[in-house]
N, C-alpha and C. Protein backbone atom coordinates (compact mmCIF):
# COMPACT_ATOMS: atom_id res chain seq x y z
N UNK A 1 -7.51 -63.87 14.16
CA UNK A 1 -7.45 -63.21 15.44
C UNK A 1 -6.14 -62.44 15.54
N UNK A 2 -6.31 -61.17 16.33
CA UNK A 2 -5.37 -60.24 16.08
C UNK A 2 -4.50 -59.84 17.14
N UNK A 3 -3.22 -59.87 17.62
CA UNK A 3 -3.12 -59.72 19.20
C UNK A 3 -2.29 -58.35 19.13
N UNK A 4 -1.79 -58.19 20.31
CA UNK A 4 -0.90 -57.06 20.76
C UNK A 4 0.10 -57.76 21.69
N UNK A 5 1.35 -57.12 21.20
CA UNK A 5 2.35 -57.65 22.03
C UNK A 5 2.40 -56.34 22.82
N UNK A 6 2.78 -56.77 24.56
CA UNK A 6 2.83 -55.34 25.12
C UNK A 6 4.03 -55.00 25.04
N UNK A 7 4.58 -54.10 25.71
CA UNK A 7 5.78 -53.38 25.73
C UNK A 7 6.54 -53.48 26.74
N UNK A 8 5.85 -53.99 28.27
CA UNK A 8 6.74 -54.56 28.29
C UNK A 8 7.25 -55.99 28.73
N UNK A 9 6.36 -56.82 28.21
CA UNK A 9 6.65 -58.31 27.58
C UNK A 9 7.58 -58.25 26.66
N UNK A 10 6.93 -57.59 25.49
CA UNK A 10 7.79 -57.74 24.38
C UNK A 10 9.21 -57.50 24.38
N UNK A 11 9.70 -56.35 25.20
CA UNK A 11 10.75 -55.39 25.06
C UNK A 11 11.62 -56.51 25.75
N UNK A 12 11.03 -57.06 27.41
CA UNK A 12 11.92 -57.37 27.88
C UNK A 12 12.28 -59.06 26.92
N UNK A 13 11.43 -59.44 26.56
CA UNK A 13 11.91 -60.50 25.27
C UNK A 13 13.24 -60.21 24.51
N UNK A 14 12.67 -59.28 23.68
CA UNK A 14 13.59 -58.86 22.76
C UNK A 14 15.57 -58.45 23.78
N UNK A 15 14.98 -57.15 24.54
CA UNK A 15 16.26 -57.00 24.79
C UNK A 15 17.47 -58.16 25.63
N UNK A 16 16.49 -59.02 26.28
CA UNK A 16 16.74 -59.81 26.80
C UNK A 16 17.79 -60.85 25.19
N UNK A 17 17.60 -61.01 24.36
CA UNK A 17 18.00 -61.61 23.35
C UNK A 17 19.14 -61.00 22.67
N UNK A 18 19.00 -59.63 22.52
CA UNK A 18 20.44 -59.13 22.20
C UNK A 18 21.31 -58.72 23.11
N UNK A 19 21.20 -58.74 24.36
CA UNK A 19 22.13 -59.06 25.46
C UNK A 19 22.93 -60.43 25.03
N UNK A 20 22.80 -61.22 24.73
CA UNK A 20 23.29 -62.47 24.74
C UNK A 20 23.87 -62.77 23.53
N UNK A 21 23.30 -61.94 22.74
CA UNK A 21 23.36 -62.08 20.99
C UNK A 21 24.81 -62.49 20.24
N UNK A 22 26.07 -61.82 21.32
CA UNK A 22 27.02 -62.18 21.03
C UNK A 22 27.84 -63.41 21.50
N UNK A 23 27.39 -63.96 22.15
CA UNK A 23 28.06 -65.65 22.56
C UNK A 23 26.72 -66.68 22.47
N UNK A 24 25.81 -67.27 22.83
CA UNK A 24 24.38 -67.40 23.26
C UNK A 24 24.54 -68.84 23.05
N UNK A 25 25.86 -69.07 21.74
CA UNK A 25 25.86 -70.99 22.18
C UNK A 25 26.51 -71.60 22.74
N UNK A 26 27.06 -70.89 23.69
CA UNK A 26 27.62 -71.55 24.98
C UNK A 26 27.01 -72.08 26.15
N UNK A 27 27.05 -73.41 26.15
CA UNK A 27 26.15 -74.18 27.16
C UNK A 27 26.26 -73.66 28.79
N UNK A 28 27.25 -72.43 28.95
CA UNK A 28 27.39 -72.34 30.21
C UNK A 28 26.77 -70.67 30.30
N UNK A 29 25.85 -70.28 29.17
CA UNK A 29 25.63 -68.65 29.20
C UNK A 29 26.13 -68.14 27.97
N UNK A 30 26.58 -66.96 28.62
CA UNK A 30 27.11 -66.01 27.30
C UNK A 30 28.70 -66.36 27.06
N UNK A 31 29.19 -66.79 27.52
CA UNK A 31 30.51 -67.13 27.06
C UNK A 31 31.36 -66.21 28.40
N UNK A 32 30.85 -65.64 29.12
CA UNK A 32 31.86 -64.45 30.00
C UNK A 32 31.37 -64.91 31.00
N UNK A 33 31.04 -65.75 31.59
CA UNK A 33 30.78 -65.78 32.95
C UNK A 33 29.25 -65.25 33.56
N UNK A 34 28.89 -64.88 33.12
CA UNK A 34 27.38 -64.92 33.40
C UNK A 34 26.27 -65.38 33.47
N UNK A 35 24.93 -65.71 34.34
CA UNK A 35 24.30 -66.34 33.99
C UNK A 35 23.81 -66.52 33.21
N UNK A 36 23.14 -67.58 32.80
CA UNK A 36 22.77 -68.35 31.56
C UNK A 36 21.00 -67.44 31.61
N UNK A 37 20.53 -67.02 30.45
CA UNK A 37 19.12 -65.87 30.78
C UNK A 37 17.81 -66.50 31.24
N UNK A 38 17.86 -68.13 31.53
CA UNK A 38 17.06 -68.72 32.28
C UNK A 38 16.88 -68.35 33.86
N UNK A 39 18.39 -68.10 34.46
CA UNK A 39 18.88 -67.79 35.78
C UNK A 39 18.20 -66.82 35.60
N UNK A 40 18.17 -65.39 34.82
CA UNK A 40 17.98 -64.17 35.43
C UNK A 40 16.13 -63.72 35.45
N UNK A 41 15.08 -64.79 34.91
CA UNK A 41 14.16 -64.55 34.99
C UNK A 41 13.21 -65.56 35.72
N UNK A 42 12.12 -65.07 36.21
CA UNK A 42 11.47 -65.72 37.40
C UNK A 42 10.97 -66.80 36.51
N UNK A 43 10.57 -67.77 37.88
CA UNK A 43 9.84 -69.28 37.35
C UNK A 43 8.83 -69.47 37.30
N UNK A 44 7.81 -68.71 37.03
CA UNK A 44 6.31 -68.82 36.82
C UNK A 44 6.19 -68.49 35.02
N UNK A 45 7.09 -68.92 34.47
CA UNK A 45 7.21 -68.52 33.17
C UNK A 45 5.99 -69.20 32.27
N UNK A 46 5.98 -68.30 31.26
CA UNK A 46 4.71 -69.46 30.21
C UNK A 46 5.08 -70.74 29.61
N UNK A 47 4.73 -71.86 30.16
CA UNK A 47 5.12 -72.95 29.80
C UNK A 47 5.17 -73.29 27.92
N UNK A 48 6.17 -74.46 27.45
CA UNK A 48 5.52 -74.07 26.02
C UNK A 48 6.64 -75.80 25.90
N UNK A 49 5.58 -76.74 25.16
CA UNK A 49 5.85 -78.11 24.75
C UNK A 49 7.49 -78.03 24.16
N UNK A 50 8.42 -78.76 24.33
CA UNK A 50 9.50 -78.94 23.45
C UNK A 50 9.34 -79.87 21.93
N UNK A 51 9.61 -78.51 20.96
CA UNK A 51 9.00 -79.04 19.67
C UNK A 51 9.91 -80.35 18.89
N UNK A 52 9.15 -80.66 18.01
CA UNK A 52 10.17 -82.08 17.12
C UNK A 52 11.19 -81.48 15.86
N UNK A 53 12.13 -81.98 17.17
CA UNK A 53 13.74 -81.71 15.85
C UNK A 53 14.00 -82.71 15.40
N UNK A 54 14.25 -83.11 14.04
CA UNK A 54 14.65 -83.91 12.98
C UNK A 54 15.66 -83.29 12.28
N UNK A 55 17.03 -83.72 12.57
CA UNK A 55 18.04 -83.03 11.42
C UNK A 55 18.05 -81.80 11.77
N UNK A 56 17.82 -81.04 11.10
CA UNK A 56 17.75 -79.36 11.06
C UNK A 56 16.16 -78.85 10.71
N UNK A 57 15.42 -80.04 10.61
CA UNK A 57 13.63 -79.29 11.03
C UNK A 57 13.58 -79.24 12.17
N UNK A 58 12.61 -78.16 12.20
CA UNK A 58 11.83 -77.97 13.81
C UNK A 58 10.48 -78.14 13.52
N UNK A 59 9.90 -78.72 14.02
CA UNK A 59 7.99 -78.25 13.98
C UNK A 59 7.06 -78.11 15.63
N UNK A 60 7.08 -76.73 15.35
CA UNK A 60 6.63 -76.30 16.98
C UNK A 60 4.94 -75.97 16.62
N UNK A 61 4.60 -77.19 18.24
CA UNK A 61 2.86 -77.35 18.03
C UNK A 61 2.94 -75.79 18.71
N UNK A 62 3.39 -75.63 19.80
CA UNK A 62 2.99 -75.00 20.97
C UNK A 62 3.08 -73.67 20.18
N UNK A 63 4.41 -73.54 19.78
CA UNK A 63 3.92 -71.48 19.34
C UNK A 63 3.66 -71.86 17.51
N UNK A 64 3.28 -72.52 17.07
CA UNK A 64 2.24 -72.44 15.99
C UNK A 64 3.48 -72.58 14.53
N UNK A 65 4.33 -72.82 14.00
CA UNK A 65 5.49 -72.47 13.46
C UNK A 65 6.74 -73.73 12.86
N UNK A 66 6.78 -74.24 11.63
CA UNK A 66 8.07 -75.26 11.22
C UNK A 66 8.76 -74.52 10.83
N UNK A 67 10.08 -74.70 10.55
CA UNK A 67 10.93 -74.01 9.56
C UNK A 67 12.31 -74.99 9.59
N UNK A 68 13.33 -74.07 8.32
CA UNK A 68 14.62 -75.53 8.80
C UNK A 68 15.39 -74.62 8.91
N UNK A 69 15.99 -74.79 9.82
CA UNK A 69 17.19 -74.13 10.30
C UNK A 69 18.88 -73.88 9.52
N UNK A 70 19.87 -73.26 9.44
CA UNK A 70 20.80 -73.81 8.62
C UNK A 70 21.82 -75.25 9.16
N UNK A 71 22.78 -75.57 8.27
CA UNK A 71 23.10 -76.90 8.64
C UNK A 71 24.46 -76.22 9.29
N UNK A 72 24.48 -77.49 10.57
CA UNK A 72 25.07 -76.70 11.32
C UNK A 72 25.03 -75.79 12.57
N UNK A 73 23.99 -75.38 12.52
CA UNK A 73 23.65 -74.11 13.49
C UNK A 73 23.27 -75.09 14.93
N UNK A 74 22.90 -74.30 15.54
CA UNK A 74 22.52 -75.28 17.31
C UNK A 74 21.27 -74.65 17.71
N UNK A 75 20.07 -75.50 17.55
CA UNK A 75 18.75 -74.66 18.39
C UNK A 75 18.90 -74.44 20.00
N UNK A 76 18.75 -73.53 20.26
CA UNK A 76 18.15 -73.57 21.49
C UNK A 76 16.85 -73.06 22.11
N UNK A 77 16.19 -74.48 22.35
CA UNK A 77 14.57 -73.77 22.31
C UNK A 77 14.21 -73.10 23.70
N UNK A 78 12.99 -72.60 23.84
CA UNK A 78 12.55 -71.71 25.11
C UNK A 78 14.35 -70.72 25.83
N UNK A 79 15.18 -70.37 24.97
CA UNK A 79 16.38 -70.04 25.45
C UNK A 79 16.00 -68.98 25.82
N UNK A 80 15.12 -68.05 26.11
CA UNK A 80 14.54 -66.89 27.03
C UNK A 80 13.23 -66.77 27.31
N UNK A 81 12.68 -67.28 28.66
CA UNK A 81 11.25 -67.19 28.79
C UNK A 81 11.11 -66.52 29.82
N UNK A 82 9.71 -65.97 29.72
CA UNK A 82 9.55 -64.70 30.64
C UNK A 82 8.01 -65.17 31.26
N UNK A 83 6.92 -64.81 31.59
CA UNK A 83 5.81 -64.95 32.32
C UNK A 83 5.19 -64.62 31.02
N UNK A 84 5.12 -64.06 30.22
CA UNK A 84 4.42 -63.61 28.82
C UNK A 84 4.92 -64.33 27.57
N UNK A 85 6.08 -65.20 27.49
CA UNK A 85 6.62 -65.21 25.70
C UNK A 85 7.61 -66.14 26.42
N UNK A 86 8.24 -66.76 25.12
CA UNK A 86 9.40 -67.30 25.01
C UNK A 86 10.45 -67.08 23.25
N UNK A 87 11.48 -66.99 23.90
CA UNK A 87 12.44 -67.13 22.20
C UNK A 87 13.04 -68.45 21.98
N UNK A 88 12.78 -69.15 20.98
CA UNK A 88 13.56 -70.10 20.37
C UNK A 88 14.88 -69.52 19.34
N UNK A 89 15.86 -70.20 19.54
CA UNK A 89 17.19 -69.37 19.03
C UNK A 89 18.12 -70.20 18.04
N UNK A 90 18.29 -70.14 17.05
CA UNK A 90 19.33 -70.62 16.53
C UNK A 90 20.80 -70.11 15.96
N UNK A 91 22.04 -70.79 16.33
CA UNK A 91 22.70 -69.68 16.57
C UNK A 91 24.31 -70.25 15.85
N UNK A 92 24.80 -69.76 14.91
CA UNK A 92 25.62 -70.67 13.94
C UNK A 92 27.10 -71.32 14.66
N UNK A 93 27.87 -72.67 14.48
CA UNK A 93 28.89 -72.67 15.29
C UNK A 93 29.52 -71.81 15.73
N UNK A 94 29.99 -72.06 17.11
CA UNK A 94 31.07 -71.17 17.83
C UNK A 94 32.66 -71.23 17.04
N UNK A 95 33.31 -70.20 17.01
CA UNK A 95 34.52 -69.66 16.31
C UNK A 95 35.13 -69.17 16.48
N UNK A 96 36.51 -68.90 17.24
CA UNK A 96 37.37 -67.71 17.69
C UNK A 96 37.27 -66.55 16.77
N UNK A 97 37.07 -66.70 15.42
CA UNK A 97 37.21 -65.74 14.45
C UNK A 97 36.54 -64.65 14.42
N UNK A 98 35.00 -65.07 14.99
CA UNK A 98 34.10 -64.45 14.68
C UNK A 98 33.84 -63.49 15.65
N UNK A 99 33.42 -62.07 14.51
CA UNK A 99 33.20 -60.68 15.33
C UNK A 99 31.87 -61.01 16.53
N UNK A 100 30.75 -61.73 15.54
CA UNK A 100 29.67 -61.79 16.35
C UNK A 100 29.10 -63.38 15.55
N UNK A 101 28.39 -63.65 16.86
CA UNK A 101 28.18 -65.20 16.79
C UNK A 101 26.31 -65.10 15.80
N UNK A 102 26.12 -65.06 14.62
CA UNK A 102 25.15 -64.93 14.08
C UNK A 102 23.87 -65.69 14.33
N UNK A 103 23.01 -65.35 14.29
CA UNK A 103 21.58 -65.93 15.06
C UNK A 103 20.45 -65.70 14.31
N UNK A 104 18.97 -66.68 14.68
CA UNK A 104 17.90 -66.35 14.13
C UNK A 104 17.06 -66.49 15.15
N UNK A 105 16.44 -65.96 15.60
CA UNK A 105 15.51 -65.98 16.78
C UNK A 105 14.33 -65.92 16.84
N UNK A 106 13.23 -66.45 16.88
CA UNK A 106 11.56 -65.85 17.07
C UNK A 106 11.10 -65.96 18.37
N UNK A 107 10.50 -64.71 19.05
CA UNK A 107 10.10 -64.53 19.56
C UNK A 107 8.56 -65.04 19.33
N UNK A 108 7.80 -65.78 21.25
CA UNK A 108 6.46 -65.65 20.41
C UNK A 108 6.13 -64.86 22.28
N UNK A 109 5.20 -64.08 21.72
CA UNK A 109 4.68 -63.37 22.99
C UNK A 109 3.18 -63.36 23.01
N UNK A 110 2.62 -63.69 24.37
CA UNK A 110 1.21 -64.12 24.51
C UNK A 110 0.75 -63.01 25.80
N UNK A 111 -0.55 -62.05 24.97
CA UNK A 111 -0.69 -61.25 25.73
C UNK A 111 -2.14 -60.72 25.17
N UNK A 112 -2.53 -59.50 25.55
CA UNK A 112 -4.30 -59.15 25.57
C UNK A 112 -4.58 -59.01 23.77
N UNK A 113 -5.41 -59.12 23.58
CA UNK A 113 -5.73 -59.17 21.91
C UNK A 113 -5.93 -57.60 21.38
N UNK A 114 -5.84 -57.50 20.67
CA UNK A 114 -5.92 -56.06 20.15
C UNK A 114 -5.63 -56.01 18.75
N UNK A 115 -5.54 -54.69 18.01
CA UNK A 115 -5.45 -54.20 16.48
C UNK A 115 -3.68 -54.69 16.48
N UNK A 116 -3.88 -55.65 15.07
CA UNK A 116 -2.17 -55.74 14.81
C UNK A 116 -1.41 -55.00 14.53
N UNK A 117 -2.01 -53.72 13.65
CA UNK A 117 -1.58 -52.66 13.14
C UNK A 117 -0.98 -51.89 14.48
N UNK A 118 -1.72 -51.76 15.36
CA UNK A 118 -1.37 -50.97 16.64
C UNK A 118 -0.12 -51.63 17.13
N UNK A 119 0.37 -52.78 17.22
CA UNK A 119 1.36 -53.46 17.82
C UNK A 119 2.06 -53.13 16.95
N UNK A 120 2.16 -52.96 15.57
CA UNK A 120 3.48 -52.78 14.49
C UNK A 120 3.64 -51.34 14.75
N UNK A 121 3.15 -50.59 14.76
CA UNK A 121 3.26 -49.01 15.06
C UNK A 121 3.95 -48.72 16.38
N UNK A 122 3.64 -50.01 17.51
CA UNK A 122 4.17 -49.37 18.76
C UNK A 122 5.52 -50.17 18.83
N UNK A 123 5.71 -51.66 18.48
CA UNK A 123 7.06 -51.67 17.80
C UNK A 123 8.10 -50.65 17.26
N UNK A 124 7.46 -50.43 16.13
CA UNK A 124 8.52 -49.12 15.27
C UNK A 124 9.01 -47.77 16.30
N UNK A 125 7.82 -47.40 16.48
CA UNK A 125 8.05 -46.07 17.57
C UNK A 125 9.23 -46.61 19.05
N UNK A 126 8.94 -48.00 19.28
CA UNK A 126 10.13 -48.04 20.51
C UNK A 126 11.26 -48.40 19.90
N UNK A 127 11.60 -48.59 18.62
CA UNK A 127 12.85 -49.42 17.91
C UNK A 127 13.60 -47.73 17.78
N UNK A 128 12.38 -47.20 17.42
CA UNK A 128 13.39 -45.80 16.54
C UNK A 128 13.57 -45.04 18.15
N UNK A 129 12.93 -45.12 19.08
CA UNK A 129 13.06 -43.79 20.07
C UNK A 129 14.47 -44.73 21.19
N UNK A 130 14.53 -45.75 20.96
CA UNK A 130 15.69 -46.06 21.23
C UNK A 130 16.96 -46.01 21.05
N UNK A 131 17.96 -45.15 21.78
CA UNK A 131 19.09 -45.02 21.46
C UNK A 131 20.32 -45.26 20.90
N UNK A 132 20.31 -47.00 21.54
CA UNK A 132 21.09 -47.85 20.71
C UNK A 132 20.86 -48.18 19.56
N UNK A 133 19.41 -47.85 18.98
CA UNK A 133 19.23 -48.26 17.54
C UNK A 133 19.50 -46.77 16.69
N UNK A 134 20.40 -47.53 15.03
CA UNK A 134 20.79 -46.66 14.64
C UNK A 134 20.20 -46.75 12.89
N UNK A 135 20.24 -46.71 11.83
CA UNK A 135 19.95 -46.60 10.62
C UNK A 135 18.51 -47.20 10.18
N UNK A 136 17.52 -47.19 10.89
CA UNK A 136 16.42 -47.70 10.65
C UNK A 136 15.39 -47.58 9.90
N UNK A 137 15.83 -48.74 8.74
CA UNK A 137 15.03 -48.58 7.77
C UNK A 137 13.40 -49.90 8.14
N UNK A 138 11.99 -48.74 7.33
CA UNK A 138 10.92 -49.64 7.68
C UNK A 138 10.88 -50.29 5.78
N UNK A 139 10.43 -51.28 6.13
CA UNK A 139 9.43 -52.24 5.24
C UNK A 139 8.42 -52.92 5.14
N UNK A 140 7.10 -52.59 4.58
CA UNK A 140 5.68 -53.24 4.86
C UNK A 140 5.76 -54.10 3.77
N UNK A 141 4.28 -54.79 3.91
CA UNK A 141 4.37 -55.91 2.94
C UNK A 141 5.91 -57.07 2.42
N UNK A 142 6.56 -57.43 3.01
CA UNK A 142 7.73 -58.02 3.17
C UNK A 142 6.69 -59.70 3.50
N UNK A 143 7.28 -60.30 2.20
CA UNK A 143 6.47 -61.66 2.27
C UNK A 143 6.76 -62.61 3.20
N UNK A 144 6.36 -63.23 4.08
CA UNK A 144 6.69 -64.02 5.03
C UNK A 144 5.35 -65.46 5.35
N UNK A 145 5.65 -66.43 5.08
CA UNK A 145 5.07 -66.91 5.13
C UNK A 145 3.44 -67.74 5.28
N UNK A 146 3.15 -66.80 3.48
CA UNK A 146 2.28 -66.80 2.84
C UNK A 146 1.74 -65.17 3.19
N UNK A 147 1.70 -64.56 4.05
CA UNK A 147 1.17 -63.50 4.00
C UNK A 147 2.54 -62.30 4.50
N UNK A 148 1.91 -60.81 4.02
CA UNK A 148 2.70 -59.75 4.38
C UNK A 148 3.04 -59.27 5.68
N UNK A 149 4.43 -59.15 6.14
CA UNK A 149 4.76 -58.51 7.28
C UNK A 149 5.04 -57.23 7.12
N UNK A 150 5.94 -56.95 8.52
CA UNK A 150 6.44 -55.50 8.36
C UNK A 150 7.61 -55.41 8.61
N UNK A 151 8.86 -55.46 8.40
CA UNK A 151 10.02 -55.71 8.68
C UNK A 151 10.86 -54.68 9.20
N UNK A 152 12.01 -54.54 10.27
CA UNK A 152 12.65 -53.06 10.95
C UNK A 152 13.98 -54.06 11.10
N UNK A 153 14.55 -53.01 9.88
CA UNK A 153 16.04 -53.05 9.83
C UNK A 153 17.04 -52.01 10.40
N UNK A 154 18.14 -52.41 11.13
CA UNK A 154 18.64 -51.31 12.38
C UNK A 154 19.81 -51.82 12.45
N UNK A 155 20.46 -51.26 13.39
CA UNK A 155 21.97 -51.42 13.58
C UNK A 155 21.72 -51.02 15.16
N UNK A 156 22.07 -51.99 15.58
CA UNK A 156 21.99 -52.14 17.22
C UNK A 156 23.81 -51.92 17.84
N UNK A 157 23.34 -50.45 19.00
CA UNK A 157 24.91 -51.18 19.31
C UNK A 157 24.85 -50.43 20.94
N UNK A 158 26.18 -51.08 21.41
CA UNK A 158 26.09 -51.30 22.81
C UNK A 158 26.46 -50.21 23.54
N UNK A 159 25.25 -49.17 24.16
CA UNK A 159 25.81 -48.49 25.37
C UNK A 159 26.42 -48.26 26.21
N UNK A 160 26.60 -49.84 26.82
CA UNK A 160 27.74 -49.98 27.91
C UNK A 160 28.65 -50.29 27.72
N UNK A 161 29.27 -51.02 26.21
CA UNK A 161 30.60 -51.19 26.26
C UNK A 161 30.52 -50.89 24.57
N UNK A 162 31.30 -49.82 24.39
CA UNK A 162 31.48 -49.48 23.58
C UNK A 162 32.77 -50.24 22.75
N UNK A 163 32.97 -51.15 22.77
CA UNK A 163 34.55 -52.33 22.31
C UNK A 163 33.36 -53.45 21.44
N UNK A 164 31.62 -53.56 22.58
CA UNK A 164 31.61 -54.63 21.47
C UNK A 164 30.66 -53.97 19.73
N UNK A 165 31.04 -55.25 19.06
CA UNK A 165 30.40 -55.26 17.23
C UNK A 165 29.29 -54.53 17.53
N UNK A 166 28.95 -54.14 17.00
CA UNK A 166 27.73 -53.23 16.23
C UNK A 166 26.87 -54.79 15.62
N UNK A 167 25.64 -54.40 16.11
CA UNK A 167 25.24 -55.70 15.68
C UNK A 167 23.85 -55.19 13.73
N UNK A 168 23.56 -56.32 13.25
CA UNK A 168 22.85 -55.38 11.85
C UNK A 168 21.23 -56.55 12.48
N UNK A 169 20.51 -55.83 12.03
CA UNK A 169 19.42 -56.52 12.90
C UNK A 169 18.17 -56.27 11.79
N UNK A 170 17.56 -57.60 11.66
CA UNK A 170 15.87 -57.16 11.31
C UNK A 170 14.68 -57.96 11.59
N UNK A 171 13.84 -57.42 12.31
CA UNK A 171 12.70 -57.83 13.12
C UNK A 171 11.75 -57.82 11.71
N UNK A 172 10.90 -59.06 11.76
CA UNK A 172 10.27 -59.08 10.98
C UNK A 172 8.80 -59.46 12.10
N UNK A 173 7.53 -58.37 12.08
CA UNK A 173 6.57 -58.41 12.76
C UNK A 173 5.63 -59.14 12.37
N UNK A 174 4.61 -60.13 13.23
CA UNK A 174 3.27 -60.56 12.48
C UNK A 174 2.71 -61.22 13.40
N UNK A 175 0.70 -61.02 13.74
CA UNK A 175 0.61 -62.20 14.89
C UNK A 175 -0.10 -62.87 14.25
N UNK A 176 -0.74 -64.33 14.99
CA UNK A 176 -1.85 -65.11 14.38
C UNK A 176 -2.67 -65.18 15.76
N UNK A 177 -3.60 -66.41 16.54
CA UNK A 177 -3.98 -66.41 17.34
C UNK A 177 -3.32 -66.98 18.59
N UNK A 178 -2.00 -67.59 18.08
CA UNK A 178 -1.46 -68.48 19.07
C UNK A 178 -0.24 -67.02 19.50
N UNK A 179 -0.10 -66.51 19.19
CA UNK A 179 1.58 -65.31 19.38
C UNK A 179 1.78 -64.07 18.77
N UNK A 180 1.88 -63.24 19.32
CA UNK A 180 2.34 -62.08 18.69
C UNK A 180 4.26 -62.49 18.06
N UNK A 181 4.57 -62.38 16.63
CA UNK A 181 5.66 -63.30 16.66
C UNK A 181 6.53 -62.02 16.34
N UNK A 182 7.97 -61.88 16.79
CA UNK A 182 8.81 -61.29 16.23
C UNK A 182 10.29 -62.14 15.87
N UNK A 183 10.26 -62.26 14.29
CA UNK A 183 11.63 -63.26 14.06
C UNK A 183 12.21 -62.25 13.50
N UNK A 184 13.96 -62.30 14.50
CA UNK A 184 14.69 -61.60 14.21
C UNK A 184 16.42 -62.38 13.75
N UNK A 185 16.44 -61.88 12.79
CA UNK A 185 17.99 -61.96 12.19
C UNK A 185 19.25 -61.59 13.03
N UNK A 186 20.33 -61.71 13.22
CA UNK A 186 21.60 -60.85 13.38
C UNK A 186 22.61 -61.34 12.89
N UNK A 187 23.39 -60.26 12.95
CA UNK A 187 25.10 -61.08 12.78
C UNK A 187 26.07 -59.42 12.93
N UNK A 188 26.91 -59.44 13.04
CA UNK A 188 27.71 -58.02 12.64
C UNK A 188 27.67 -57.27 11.31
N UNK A 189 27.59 -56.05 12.07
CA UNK A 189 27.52 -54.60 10.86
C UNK A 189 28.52 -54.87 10.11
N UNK A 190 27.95 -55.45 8.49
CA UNK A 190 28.69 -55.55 7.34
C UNK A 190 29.31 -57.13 7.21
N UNK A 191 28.41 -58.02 8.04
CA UNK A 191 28.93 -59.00 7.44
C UNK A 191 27.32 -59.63 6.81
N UNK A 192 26.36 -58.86 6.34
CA UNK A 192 25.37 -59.02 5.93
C UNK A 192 24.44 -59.94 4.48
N UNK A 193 25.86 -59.34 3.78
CA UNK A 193 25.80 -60.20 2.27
C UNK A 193 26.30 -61.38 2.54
N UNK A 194 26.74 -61.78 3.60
CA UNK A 194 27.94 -63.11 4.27
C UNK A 194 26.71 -64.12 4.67
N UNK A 195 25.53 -63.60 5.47
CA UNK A 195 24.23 -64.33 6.06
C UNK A 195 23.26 -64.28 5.35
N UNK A 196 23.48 -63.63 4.26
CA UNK A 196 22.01 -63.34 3.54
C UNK A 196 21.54 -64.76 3.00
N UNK A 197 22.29 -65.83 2.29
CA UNK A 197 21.96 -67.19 1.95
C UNK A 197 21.02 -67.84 3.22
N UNK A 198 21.58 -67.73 4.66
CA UNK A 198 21.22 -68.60 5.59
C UNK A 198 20.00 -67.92 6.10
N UNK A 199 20.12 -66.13 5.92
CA UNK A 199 18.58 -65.89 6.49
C UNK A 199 17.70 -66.60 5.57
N UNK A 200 17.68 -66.18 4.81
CA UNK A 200 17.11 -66.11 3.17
C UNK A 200 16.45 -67.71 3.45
N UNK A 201 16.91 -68.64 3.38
CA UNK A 201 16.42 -70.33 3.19
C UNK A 201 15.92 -70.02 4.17
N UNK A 202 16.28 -69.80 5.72
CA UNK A 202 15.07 -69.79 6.99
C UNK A 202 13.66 -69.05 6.90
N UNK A 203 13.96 -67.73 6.28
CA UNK A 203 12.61 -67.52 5.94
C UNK A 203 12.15 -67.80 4.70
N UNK A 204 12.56 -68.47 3.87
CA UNK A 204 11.89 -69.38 2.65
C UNK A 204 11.15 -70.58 3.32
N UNK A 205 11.53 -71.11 4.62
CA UNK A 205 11.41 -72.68 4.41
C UNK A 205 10.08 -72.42 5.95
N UNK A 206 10.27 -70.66 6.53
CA UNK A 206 9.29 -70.78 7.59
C UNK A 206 7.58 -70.77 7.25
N UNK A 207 6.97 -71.90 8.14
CA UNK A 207 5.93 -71.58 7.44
C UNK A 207 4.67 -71.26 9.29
N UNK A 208 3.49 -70.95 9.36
CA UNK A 208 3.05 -71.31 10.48
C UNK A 208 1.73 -72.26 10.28
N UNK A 209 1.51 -72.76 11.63
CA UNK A 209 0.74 -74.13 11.32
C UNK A 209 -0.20 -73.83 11.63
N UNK A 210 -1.41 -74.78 11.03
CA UNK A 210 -2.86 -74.10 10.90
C UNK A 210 -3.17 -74.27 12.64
C-alpha cells in the first residue's frame, strides 16, 4: 500500500524539526528559551504508543520501524506531533563545543493514500524551490531497509539569523501502509565524514516491521 504525504503535514513536520535541530536535547526546549515544539502545536494530535527502549534499541509497534540508535545519543520519542504525523528524534550528547547538536530523526506522516512516486516528486520539487535549501543533490535507489529509497541531500541554512551553522541534511523518502516515512540525518556543513560512522550503523541496523 502506497501513501502520500501532504504538503502541508509533511512540511510542517519537517520544518518544525529543523527549527530545533540545533539544541533539541534540552529538556527545557531548544536551549534559548523557547517553547519546547509540543507547546507550539495543538492537542488533537495523532496519538502513537510509546515504543520499547532497551539500551540503545527501539522497536516501534505504532509507526511500523526497530533500529539502534548510537551509544550515547538521547531518544526523544513523539518530540514533534502534529494532527497528521509525529517525529521520533535522536540527538547526540549536549557539548559546549559543538557547532550543531547532530541528530537522526524519522518522521512518520499519516495521510490520504496515493502514488509513492508522486509524494517523492512533490518532496523534491518543495526541497529544491525552497530557499534555504542549498546544494541539492538527488539519489534513487539508495538501499534502505531491504528495499530502494530516494534520498535529498542539501545544505539547509537559516533565513532569519544568519550567525547560525549551516546545517548538511539528507532525507531519505519511503512509505509502507502504516506512514509515509521521512528519516532524516543532520549535523553541520562539513562535519559530515565526522557522522558518517553513526549515520551509517542507524541505517544499517533500521529495519521496518511486518
Amino acid at each position: 500500500m502506497i501513501r502520500k504525504l501532504s504538503l502541508v503535514a509533511g512540511c510542517a513536520l519537517l520544518f518544525a524539526f529543523a527549527a530545533v535541530a540545533c539544541g533539541g536535547d534540552d529538556d527545557n526546549g531548544g536551549g534559548d528559551g523557547q517553547p519546547t515544539p509540543a507547546e507550539t502545536f495543538p492537542t488533537d494530535v495523532t496519538p502513537f504508543a510509546t515504543p520499547l527502549i532497551e539500551g540503545n534499541n527501539v522497536v516501534s509497534e505504532a509507526k511500523g520501524y526497530s533500529a539502534t540508535f548510537p551509544d550515547g545519543w538521547k531518544p526523544r520519542i513523539n518530540f514533534i506531533q502534529t494532527v497528521d504525523g509525529s517525529v521520533d528524534a535522536y540527538f547526540e550528547p549536549q557539548n559546549p563545543t559543538l557547532k550543531v547538536q547532530a541528530s537522526i530523526a524519522l518522521t512518520c506522516a499519516v495521510v490520504q493514500p496515493t502514488d509513492e512516486q508522486k509524494r517523492i516528486e512533490l518532496m523534491k520539487t518543495t526541497t529544491a524551490r525552497l530557499g534555504l535549501n542549498e546544494n541539492i543533490l538527488v539519489a534513487d535507489n539508495v538501499p534502505l531497509a531491504g528495499r530502494n529509497v530516494t534520498a535529498l541531500s542539501y545544505v539547509n541554512v537559516s533565513q532569519q539569523n544568519p550567525n547560525q551553522p549551516r546545517l548538511a541534511k539528507t532525507d531519505y523518502l519511503f512509505s509502507t501502509d502504516k506512514c509515509d516515512y521521512t528519516l532524516t540525518t543532520t549535523t553541520a556543513e562539513g562535519d559530515e565524514a565526522k557522522y558518517k560512522p553513526q549515520f551509517d550503523a542507524f541505517l544499517a541496523s533500521f529495519k521496518l516491521l511486518p
